[in-house]
PDB file of N, CA and C in Angstrom:
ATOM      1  N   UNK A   1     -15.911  28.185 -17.896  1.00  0.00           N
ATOM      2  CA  UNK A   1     -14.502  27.805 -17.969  1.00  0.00           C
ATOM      3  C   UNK A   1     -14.361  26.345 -17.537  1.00  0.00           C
ATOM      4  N   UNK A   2     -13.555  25.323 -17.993  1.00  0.00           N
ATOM      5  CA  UNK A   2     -13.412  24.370 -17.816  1.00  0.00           C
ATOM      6  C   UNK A   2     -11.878  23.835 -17.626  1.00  0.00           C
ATOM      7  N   UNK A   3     -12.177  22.967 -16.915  1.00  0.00           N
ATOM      8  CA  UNK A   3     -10.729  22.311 -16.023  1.00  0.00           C
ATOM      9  C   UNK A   3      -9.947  21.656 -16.807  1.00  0.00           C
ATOM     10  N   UNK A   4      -8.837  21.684 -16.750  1.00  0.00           N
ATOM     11  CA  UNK A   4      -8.250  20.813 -17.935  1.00  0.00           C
ATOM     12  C   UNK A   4      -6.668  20.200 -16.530  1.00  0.00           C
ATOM     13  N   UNK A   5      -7.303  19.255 -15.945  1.00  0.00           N
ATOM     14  CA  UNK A   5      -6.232  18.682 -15.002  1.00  0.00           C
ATOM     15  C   UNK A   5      -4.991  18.131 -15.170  1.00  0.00           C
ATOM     16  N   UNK A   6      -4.422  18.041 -16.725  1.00  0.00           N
ATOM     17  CA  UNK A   6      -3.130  18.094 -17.698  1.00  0.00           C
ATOM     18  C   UNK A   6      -2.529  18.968 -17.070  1.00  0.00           C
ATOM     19  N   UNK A   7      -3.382  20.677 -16.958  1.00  0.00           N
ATOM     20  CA  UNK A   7      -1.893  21.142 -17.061  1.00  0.00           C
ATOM     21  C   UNK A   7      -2.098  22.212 -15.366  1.00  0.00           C
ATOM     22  N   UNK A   8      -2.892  21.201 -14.369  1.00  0.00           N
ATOM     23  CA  UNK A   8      -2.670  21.541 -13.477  1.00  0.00           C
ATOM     24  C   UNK A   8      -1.797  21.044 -12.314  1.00  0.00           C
ATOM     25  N   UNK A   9      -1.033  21.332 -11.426  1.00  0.00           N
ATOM     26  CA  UNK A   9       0.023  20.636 -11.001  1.00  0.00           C
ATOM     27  C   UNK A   9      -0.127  20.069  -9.450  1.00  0.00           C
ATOM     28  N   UNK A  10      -1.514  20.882  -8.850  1.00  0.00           N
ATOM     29  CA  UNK A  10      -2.400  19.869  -7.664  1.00  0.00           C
ATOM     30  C   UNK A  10      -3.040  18.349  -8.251  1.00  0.00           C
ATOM     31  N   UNK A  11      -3.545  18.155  -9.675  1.00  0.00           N
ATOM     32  CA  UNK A  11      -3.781  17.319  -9.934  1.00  0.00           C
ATOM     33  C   UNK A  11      -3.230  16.144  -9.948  1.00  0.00           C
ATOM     34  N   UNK A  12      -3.888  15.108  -9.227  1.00  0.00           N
ATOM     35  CA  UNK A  12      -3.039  13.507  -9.104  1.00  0.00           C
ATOM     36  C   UNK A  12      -3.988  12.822 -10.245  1.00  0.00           C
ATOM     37  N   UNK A  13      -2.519  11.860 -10.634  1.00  0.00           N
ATOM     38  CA  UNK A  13      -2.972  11.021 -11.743  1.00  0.00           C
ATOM     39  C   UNK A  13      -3.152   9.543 -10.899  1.00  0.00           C
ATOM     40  N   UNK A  14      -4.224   9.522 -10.296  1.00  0.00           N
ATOM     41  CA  UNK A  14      -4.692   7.659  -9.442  1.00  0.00           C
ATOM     42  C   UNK A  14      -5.280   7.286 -10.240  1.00  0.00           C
ATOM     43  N   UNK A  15      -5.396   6.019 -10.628  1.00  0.00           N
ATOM     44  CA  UNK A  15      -6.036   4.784 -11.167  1.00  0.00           C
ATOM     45  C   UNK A  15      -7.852   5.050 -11.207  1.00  0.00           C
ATOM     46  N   UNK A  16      -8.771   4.651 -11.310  1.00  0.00           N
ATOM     47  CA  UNK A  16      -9.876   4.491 -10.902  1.00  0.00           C
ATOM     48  C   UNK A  16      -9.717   3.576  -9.692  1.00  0.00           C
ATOM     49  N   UNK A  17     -10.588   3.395  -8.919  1.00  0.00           N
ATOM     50  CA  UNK A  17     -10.812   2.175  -7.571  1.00  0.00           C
ATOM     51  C   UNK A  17     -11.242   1.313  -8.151  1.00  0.00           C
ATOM     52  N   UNK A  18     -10.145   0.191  -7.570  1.00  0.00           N
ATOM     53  CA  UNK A  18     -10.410  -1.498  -7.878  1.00  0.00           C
ATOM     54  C   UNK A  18     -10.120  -1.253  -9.010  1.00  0.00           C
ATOM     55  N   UNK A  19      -9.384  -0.828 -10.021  1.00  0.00           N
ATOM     56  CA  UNK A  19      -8.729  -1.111 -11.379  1.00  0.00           C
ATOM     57  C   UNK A  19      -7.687  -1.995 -10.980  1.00  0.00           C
ATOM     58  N   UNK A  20      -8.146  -2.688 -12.647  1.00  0.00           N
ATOM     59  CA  UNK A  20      -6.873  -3.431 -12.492  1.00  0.00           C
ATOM     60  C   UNK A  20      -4.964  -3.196 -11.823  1.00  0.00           C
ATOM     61  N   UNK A  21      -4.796  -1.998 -12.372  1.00  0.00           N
ATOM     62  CA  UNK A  21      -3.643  -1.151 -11.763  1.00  0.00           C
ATOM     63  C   UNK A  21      -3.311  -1.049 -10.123  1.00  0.00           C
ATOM     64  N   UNK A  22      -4.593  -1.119  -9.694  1.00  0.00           N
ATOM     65  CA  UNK A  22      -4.186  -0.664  -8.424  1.00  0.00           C
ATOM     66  C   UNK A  22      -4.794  -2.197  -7.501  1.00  0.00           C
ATOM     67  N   UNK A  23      -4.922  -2.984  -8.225  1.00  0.00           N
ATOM     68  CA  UNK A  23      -5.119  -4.247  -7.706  1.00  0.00           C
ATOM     69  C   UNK A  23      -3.912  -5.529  -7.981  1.00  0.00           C
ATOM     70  N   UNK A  24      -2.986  -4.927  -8.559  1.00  0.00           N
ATOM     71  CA  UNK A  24      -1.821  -5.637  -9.102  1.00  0.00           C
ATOM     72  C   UNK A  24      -1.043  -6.041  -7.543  1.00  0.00           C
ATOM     73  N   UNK A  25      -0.582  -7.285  -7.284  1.00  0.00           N
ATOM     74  CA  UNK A  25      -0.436  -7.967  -5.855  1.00  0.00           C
ATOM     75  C   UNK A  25       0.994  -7.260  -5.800  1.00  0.00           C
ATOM     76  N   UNK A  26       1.801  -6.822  -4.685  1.00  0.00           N
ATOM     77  CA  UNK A  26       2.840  -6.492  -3.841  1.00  0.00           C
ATOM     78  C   UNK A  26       3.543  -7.587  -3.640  1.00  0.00           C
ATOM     79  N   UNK A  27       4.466  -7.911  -3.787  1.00  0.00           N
ATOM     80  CA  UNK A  27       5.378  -8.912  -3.144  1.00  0.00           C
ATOM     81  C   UNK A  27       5.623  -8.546  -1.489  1.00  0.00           C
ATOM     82  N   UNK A  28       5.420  -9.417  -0.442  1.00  0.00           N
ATOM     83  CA  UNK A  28       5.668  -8.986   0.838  1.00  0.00           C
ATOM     84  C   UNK A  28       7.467  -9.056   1.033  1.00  0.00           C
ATOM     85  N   UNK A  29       8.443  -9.498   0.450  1.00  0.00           N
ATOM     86  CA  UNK A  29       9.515  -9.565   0.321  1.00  0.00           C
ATOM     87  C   UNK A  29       9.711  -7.740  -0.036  1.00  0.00           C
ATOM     88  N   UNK A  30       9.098  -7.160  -1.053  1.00  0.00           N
ATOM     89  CA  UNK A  30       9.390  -5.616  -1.262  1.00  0.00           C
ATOM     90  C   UNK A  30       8.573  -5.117  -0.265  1.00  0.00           C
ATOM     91  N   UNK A  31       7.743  -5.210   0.583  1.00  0.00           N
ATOM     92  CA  UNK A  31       7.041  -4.605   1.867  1.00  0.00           C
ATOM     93  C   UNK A  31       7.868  -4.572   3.233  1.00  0.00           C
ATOM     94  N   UNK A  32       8.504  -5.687   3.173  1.00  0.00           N
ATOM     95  CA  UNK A  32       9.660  -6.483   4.354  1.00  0.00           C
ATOM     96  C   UNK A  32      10.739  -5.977   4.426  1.00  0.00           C
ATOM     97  N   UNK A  33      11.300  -6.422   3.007  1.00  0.00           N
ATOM     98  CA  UNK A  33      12.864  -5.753   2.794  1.00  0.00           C
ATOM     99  C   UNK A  33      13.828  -6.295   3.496  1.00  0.00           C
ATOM    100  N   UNK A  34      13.238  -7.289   3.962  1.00  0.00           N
ATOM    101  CA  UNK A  34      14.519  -8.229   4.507  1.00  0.00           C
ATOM    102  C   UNK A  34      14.096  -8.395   6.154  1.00  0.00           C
ATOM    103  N   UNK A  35      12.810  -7.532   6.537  1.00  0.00           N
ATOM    104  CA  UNK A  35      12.677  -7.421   7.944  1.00  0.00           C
ATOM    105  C   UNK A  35      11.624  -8.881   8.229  1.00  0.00           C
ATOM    106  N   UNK A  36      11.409  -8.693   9.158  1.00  0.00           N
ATOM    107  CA  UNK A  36      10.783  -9.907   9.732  1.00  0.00           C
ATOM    108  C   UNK A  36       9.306  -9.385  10.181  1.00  0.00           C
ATOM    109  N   UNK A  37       9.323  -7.835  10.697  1.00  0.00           N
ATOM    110  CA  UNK A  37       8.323  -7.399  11.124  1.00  0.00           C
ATOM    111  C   UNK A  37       7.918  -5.674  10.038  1.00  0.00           C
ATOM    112  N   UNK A  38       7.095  -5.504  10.089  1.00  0.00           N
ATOM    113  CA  UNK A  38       6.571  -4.262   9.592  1.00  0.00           C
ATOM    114  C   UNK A  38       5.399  -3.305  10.179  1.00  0.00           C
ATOM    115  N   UNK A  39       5.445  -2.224  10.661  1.00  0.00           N
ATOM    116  CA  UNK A  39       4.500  -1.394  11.367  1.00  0.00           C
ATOM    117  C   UNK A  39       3.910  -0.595  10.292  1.00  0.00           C
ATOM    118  N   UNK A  40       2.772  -0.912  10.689  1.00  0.00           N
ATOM    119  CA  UNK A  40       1.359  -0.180   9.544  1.00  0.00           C
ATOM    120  C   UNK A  40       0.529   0.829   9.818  1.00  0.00           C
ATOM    121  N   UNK A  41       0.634   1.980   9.824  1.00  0.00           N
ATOM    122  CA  UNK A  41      -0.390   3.195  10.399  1.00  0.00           C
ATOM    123  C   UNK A  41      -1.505   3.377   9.628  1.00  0.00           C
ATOM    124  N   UNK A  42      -2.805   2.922  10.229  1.00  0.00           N
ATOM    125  CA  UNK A  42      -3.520   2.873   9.426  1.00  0.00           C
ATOM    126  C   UNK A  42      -5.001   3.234  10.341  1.00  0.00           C
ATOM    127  N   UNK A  43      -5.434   4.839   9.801  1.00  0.00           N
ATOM    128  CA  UNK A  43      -5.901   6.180  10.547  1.00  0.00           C
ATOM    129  C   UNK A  43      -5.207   6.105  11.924  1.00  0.00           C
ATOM    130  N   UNK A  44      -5.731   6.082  13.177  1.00  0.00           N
ATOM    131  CA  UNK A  44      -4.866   6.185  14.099  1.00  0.00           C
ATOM    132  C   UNK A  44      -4.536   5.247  15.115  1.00  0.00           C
ATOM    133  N   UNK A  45      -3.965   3.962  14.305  1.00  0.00           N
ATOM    134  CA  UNK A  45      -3.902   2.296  14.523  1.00  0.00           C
ATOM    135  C   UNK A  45      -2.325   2.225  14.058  1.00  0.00           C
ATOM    136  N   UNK A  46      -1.970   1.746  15.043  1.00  0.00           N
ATOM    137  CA  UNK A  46      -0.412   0.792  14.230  1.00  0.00           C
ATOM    138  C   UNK A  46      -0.369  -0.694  14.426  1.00  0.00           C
ATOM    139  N   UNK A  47      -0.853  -0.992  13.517  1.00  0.00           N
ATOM    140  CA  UNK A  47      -0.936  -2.566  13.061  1.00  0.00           C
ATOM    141  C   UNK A  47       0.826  -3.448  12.862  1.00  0.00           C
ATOM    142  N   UNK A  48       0.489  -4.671  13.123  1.00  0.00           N
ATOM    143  CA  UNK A  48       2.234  -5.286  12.533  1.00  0.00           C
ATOM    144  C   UNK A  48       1.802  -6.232  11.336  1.00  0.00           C
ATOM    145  N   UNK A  49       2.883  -6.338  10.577  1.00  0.00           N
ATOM    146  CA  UNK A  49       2.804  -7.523   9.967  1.00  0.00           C
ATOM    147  C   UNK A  49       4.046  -7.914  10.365  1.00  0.00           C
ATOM    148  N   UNK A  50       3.642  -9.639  10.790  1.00  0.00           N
ATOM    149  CA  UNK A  50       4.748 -10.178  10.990  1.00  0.00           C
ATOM    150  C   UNK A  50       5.029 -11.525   9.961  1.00  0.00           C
ATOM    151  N   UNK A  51       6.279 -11.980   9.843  1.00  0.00           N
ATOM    152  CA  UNK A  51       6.404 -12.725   9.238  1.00  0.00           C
ATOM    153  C   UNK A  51       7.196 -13.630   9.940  1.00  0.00           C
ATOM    154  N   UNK A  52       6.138 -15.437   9.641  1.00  0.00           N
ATOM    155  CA  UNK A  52       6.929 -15.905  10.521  1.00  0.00           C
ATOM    156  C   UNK A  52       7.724 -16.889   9.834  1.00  0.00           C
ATOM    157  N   UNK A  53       8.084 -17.634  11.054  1.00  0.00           N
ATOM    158  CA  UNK A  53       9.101 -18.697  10.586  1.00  0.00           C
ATOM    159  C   UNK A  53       8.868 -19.646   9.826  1.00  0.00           C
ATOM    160  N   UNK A  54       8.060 -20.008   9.403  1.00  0.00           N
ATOM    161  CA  UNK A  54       6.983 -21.112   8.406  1.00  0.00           C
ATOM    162  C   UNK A  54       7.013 -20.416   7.148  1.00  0.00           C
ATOM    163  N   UNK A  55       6.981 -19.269   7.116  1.00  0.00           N
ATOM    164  CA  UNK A  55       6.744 -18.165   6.205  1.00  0.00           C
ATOM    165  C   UNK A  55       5.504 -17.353   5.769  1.00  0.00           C
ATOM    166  N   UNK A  56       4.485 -17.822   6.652  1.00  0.00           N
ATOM    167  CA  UNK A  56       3.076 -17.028   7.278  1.00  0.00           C
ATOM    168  C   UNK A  56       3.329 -15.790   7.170  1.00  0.00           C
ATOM    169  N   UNK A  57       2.034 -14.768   6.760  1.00  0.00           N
ATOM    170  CA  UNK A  57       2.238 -13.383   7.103  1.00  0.00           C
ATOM    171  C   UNK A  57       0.636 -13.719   8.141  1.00  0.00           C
ATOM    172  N   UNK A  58       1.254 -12.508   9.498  1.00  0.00           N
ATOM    173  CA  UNK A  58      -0.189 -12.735  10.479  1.00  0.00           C
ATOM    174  C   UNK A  58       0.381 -10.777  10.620  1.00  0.00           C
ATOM    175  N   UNK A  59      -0.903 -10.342  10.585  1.00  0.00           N
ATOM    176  CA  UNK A  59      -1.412  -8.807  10.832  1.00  0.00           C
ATOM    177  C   UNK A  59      -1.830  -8.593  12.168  1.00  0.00           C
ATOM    178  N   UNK A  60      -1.444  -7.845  13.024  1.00  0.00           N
ATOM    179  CA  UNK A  60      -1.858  -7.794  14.122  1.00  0.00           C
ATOM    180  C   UNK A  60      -1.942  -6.243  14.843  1.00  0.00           C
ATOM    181  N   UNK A  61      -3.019  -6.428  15.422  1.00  0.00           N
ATOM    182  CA  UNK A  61      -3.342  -4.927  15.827  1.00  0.00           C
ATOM    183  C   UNK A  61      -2.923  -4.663  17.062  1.00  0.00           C
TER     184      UNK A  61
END
């Protein structure tokens, strides 16, 4: 029997890794949203991005 992941509904439709698709750049303005700072959970880390007054983005753990 064979899988046919069309018409299954656990199935996710992701990109391949490092495709072009999923390498397409983010605007930090749509990450921000108007904020200055942003908290990043990333495994069990909360990172910032801040944005500064120059208009620098600095990541900080």
């Amino acid at each position: 029997m064979t899988h046919d992941s069309a018409n299954d509904p656990k199935a996710t439709q992701h990109p391949p890794l490092n495709s072009p698709e999923q390498l397409k750049p983010v605007a930090s303005a749509d990450l921000l949203q108007g904020r200055r700072e942003l908290q990043i959970l990333h495994g069990n880390e909360v990172y910032r991005l801040t944005l500064t007054r120059t208009g620098k983005l600095i990541l900080h753990k």
